[in-house]
N, C-alpha and C. Protein backbone atom coordinates (compact mmCIF):
# COMPACT_ATOMS: atom_id res chain seq x y z
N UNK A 1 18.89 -37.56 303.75
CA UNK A 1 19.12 -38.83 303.09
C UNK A 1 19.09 -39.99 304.09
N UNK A 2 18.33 -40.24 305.13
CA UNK A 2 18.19 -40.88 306.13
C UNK A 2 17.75 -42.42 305.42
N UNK A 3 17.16 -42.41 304.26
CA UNK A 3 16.56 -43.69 303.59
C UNK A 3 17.31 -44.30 302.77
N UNK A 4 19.00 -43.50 302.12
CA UNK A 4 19.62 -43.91 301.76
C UNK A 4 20.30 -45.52 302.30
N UNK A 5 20.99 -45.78 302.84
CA UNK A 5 21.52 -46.70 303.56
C UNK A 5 20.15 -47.81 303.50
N UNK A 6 19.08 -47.85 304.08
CA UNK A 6 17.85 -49.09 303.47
C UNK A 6 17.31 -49.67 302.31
N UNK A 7 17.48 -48.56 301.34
CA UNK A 7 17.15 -48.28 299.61
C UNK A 7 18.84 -49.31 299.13
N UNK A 8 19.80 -49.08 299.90
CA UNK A 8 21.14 -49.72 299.64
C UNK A 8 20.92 -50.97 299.49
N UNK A 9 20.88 -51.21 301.21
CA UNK A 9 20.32 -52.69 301.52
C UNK A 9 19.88 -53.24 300.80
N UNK A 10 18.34 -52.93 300.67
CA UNK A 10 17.27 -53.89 299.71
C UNK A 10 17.68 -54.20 298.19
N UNK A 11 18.40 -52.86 297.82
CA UNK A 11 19.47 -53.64 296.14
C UNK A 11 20.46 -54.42 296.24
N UNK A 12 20.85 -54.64 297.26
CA UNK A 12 22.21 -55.39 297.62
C UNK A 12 21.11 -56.77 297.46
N UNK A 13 20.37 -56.90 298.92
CA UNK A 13 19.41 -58.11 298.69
C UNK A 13 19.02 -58.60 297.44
N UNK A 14 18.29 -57.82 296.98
CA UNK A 14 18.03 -57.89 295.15
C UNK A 14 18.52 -58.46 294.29
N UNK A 15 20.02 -58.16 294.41
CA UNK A 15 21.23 -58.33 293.95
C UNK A 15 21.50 -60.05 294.07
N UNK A 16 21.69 -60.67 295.07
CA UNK A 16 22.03 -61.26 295.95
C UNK A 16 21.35 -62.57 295.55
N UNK A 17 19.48 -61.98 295.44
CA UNK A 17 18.49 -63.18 295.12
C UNK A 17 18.49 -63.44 293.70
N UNK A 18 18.96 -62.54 292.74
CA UNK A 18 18.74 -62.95 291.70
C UNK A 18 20.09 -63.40 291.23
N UNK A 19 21.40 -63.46 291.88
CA UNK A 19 22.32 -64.42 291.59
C UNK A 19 22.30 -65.54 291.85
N UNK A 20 21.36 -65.87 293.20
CA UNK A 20 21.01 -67.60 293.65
C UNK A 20 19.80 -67.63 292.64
N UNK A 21 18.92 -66.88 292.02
CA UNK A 21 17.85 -67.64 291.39
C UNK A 21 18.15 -68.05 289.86
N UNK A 22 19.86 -67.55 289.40
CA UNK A 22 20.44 -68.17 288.33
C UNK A 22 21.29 -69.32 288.28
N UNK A 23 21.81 -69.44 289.81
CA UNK A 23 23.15 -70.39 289.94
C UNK A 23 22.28 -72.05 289.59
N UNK A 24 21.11 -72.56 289.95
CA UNK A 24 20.74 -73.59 289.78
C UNK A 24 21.33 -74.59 288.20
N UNK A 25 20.82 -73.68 287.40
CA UNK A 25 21.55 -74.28 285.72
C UNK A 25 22.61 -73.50 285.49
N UNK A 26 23.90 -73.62 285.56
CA UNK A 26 25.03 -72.49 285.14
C UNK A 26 25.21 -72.37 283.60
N UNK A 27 25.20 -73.52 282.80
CA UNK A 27 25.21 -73.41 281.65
C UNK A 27 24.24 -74.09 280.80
N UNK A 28 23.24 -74.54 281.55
CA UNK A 28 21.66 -75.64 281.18
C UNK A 28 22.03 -76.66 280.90
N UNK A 29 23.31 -77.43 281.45
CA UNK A 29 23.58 -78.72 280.58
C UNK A 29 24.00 -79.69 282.32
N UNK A 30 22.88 -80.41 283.12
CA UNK A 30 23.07 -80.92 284.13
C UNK A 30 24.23 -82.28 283.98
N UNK A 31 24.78 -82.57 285.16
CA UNK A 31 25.44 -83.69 284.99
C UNK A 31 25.27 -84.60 283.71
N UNK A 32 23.97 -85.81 284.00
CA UNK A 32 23.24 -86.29 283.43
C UNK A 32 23.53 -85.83 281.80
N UNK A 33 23.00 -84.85 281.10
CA UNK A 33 23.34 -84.52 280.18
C UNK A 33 24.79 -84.53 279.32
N UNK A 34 25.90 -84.26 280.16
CA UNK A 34 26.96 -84.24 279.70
C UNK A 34 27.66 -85.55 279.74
N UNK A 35 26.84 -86.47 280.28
CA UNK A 35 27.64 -87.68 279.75
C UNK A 35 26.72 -88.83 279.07
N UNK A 36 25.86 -88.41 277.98
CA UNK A 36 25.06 -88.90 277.33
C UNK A 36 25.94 -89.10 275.90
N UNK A 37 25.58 -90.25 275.88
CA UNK A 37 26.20 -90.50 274.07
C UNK A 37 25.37 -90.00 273.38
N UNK A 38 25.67 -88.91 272.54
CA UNK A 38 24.69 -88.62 271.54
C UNK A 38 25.01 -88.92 270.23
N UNK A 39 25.29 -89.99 270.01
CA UNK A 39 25.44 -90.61 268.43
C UNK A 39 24.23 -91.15 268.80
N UNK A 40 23.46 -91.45 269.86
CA UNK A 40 22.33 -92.67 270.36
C UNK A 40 21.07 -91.79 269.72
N UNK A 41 21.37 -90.46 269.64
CA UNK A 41 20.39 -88.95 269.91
C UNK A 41 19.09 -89.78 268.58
N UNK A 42 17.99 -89.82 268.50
CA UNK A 42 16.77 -89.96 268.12
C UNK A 42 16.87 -88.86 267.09
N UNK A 43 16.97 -89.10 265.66
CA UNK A 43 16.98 -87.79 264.90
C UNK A 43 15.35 -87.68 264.37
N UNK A 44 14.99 -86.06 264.69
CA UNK A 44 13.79 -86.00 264.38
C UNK A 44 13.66 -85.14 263.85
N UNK A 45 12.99 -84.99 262.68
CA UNK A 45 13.51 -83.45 261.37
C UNK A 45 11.49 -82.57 261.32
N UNK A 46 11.56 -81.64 261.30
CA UNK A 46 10.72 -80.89 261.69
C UNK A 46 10.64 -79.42 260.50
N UNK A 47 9.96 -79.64 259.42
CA UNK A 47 9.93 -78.84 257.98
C UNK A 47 8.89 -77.36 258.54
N UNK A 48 9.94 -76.45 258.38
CA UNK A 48 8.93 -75.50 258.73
C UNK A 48 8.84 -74.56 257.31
N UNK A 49 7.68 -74.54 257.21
CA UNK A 49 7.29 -73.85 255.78
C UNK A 49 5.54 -73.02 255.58
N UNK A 50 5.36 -72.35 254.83
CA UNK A 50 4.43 -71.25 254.95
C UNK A 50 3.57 -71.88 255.29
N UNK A 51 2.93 -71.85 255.89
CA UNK A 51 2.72 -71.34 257.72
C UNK A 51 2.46 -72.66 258.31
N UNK A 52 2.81 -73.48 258.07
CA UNK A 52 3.33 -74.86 258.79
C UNK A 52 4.24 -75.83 259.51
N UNK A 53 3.95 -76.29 260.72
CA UNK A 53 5.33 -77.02 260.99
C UNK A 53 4.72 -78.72 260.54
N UNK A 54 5.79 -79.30 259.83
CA UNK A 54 5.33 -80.66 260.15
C UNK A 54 6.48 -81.30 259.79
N UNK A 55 6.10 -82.69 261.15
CA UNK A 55 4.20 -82.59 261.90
C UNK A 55 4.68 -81.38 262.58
N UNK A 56 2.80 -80.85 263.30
CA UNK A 56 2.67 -80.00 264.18
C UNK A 56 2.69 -80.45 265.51
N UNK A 57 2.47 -81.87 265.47
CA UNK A 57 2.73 -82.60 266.53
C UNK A 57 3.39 -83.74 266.60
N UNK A 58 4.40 -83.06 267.80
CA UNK A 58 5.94 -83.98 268.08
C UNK A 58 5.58 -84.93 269.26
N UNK A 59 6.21 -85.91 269.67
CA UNK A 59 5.85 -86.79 270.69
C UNK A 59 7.18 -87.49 271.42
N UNK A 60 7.80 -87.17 272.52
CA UNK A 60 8.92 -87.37 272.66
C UNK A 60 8.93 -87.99 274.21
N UNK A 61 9.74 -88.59 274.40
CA UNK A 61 10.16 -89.52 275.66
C UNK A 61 11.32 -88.65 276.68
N UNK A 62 10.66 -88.80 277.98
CA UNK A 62 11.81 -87.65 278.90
C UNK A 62 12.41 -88.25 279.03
N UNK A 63 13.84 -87.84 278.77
CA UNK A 63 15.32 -88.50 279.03
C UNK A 63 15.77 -88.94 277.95
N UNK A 64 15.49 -89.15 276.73
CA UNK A 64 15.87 -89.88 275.91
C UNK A 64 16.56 -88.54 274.91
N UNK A 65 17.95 -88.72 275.08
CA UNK A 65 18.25 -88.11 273.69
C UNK A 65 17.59 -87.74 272.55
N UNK A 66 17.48 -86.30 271.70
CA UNK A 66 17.12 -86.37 270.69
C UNK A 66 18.23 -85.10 269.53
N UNK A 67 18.15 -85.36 268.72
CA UNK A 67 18.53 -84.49 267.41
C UNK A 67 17.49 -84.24 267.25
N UNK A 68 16.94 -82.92 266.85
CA UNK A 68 16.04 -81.74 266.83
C UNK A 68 16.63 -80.94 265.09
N UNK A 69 16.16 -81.41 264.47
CA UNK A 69 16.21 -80.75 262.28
C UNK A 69 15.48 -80.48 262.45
N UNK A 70 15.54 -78.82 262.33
CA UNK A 70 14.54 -78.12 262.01
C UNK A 70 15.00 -77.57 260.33
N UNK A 71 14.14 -77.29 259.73
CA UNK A 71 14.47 -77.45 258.18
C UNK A 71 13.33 -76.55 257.51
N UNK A 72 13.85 -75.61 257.01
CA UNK A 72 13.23 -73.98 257.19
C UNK A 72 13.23 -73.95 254.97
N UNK A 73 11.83 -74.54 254.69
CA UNK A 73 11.36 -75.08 253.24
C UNK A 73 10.44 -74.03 253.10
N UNK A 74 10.42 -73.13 253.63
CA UNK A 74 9.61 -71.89 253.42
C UNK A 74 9.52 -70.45 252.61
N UNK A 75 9.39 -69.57 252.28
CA UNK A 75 9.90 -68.61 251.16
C UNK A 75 10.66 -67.43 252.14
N UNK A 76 10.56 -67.91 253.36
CA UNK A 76 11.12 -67.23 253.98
C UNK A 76 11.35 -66.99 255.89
N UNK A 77 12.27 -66.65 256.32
CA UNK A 77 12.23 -66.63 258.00
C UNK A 77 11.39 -67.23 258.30
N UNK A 78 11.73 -68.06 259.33
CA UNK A 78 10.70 -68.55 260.62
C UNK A 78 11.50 -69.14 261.59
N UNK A 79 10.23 -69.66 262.77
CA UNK A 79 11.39 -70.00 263.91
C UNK A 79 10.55 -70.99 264.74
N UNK A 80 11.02 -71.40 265.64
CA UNK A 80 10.60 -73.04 266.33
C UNK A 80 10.81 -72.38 267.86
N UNK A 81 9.88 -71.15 268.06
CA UNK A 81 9.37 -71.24 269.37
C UNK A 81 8.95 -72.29 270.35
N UNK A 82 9.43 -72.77 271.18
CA UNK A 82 8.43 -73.60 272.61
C UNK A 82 9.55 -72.94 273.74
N UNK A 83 9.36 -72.33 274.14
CA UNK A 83 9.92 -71.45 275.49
C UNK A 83 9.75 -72.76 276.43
N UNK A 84 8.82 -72.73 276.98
CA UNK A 84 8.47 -74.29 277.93
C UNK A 84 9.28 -75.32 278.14
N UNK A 85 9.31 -76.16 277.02
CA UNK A 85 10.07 -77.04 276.13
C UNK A 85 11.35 -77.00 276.07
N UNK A 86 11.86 -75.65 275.94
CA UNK A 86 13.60 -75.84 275.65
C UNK A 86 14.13 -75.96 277.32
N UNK A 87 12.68 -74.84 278.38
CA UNK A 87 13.55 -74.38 279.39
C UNK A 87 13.38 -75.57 280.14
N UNK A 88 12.70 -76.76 280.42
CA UNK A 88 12.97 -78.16 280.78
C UNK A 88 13.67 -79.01 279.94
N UNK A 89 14.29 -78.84 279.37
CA UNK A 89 16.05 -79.74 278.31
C UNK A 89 16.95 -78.97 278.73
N UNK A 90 17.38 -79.87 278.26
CA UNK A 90 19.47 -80.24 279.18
C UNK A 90 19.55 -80.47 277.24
N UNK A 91 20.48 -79.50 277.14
CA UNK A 91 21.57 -79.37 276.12
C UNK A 91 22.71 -80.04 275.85
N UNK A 92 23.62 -80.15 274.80
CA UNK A 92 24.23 -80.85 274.47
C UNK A 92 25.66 -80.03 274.67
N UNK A 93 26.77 -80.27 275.83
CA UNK A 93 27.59 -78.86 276.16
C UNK A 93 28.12 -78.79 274.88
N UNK A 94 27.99 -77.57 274.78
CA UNK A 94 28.81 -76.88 273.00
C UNK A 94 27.82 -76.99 272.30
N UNK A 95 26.80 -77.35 272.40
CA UNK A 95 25.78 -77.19 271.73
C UNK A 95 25.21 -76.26 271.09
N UNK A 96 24.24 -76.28 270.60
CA UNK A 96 23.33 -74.98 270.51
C UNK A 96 22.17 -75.24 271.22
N UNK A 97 22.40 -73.61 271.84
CA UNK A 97 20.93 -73.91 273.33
C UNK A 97 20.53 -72.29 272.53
N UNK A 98 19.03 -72.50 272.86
CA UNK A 98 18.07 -71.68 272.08
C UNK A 98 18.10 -70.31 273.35
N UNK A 99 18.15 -69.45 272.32
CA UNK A 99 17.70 -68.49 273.34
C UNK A 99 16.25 -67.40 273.11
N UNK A 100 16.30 -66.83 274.49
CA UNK A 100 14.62 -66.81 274.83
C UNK A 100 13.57 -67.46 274.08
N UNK A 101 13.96 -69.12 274.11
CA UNK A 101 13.02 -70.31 273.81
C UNK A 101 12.90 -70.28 272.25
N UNK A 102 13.52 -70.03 271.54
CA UNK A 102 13.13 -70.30 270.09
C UNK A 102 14.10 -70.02 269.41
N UNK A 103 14.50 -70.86 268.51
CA UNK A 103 15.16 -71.24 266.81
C UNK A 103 14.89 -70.18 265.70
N UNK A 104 15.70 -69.48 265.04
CA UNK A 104 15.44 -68.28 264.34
C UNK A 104 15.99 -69.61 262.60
N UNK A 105 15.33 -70.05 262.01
CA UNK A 105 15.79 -70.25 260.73
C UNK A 105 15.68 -69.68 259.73
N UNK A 106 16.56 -69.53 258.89
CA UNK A 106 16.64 -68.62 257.42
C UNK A 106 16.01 -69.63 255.82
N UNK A 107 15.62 -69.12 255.81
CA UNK A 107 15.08 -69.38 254.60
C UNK A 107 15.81 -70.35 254.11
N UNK A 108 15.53 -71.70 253.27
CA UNK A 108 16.41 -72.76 252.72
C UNK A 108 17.51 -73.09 253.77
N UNK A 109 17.60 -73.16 255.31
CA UNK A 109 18.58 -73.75 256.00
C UNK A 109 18.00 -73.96 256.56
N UNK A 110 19.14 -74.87 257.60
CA UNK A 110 18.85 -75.72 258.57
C UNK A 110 19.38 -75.95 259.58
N UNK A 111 18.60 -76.17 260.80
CA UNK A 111 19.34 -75.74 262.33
C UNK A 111 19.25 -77.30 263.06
N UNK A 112 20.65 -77.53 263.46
CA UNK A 112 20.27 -79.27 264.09
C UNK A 112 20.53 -78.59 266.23
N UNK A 113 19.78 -79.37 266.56
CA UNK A 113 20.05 -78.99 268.25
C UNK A 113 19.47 -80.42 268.65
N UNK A 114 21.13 -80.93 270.01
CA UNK A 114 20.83 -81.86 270.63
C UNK A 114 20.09 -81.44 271.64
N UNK A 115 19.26 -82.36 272.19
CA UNK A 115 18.89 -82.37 273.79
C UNK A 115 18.04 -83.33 274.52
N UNK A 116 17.80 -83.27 275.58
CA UNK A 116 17.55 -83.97 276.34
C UNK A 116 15.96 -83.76 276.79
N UNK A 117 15.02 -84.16 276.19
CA UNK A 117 13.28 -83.36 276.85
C UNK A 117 13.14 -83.59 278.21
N UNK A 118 12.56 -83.08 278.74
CA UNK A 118 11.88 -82.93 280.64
C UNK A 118 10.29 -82.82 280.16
N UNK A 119 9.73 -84.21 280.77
CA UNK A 119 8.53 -84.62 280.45
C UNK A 119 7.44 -83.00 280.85
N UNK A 120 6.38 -83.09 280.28
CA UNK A 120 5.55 -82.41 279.66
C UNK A 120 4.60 -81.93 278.52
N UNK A 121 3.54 -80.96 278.68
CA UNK A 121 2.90 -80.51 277.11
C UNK A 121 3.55 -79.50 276.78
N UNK A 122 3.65 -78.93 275.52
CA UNK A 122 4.31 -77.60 275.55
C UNK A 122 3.74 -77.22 274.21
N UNK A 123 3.28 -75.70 274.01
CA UNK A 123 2.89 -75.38 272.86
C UNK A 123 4.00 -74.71 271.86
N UNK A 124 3.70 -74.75 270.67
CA UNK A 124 4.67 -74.02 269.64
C UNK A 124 4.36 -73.20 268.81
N UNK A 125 5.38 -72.31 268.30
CA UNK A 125 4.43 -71.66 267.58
C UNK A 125 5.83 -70.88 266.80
N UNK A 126 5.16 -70.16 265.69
CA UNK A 126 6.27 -69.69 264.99
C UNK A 126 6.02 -68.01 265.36
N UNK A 127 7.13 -67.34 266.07
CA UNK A 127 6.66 -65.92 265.97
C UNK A 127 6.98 -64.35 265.32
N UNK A 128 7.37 -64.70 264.13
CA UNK A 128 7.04 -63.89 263.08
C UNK A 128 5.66 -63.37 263.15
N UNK A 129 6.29 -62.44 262.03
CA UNK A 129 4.61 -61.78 262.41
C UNK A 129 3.47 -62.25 261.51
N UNK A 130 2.26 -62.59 261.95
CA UNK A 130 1.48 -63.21 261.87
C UNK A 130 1.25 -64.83 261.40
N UNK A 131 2.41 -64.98 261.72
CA UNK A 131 2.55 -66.76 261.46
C UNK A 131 1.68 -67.27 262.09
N UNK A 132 1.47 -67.26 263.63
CA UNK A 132 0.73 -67.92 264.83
C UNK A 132 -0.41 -67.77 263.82
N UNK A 133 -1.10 -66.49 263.67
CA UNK A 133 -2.67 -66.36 263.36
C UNK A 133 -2.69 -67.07 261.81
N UNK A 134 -1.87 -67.62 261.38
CA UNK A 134 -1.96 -68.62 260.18
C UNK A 134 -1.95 -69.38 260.24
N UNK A 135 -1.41 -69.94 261.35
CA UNK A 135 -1.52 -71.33 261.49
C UNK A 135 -0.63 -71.96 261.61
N UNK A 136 1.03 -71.24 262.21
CA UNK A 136 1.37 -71.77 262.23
C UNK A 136 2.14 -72.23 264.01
N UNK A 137 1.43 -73.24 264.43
CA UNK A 137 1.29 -73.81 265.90
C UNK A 137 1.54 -75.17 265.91
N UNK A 138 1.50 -75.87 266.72
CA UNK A 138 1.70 -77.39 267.42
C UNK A 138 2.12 -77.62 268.60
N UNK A 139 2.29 -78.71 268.99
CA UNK A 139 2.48 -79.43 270.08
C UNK A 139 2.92 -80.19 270.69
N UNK A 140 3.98 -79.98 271.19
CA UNK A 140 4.79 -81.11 271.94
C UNK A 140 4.49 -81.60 272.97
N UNK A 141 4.61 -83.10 273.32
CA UNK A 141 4.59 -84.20 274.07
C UNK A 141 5.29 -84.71 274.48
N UNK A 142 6.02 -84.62 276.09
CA UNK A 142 7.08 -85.53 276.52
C UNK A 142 6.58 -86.02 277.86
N UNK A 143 6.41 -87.76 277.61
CA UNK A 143 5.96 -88.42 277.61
C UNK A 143 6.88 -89.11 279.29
N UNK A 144 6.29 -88.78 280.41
CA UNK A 144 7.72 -89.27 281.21
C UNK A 144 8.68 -90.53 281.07
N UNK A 145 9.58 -91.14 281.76
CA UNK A 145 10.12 -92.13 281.36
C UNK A 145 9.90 -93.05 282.24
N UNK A 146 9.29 -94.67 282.08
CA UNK A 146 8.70 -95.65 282.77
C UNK A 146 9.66 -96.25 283.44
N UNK A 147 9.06 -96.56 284.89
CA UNK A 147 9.88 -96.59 286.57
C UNK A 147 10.30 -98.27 285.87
């Protein structure tokens, strides 16, 4: 067992890098974010229904507060995928922060989420099964914020 003790090491290391490659966002909600008035939040309502989001295309300003209605008018499940998108926003602490990048809505409800966009394109898509290949996609736009 001479390789024992190196095989140790390198999981310890392992270990080690992937606790610094989480500490950067501890809870995704940076300074900045947590002291934003969000009564100010931009409400923007977003109808997702067989096999459509609309609009499919959103257009949003980095830094600027928004309320995010998503509003699920469909006969059934869907969800407001942008992985991209959520993982550059700063959340609203206590919020609801999406996890692995997408909004699960139920049929006739509705999901509100504050946040904060981090300029960029980002694609969307609903991923149920075969939603995408129906059509149901779009596109977000955040637009940086002028010096």
């Amino acid at each position: 067992m001479p390789h024992a003790p190196r095989a140790l090491a390198i999981l310890a290391m392992l270990a080690v890098g992937a606790c610094a490659s989480h500490s950067a966002k501890p809870d995704h909600v940076p300074a900045a974010a947590a002291t934003i008035d969000w009564a100010t939040a931009k409400p923007i309502t977003v109808k997702l229904t067989d096999f459509d989001f609309t609009p499919n295309q959103l257009n949003f300003q980095a830094g600027q507060p928004v309320r995010l209605i998503l509003a699920n008018n469909g006969s059934d499940l869907h969800d407001f995928s942008a992985p991209g998108f959520f993982a550059a926003a700063s959340f609203r602490q206590g919020g609801t922060v999406p996890a692995a990048g997408k909004i699960a809505v139920a049929q006739d409800k509705t999901v509100e989420i504050d946040l904060v966009p981090g300029a960029g394109q980002y694609p969307l898509d609903c991923t149920e099964f075969l939603h995408t290949i129906l059509g149901m996609t779009g596109t977000i736009d955040v637009t940086a914020a002028p010096h």
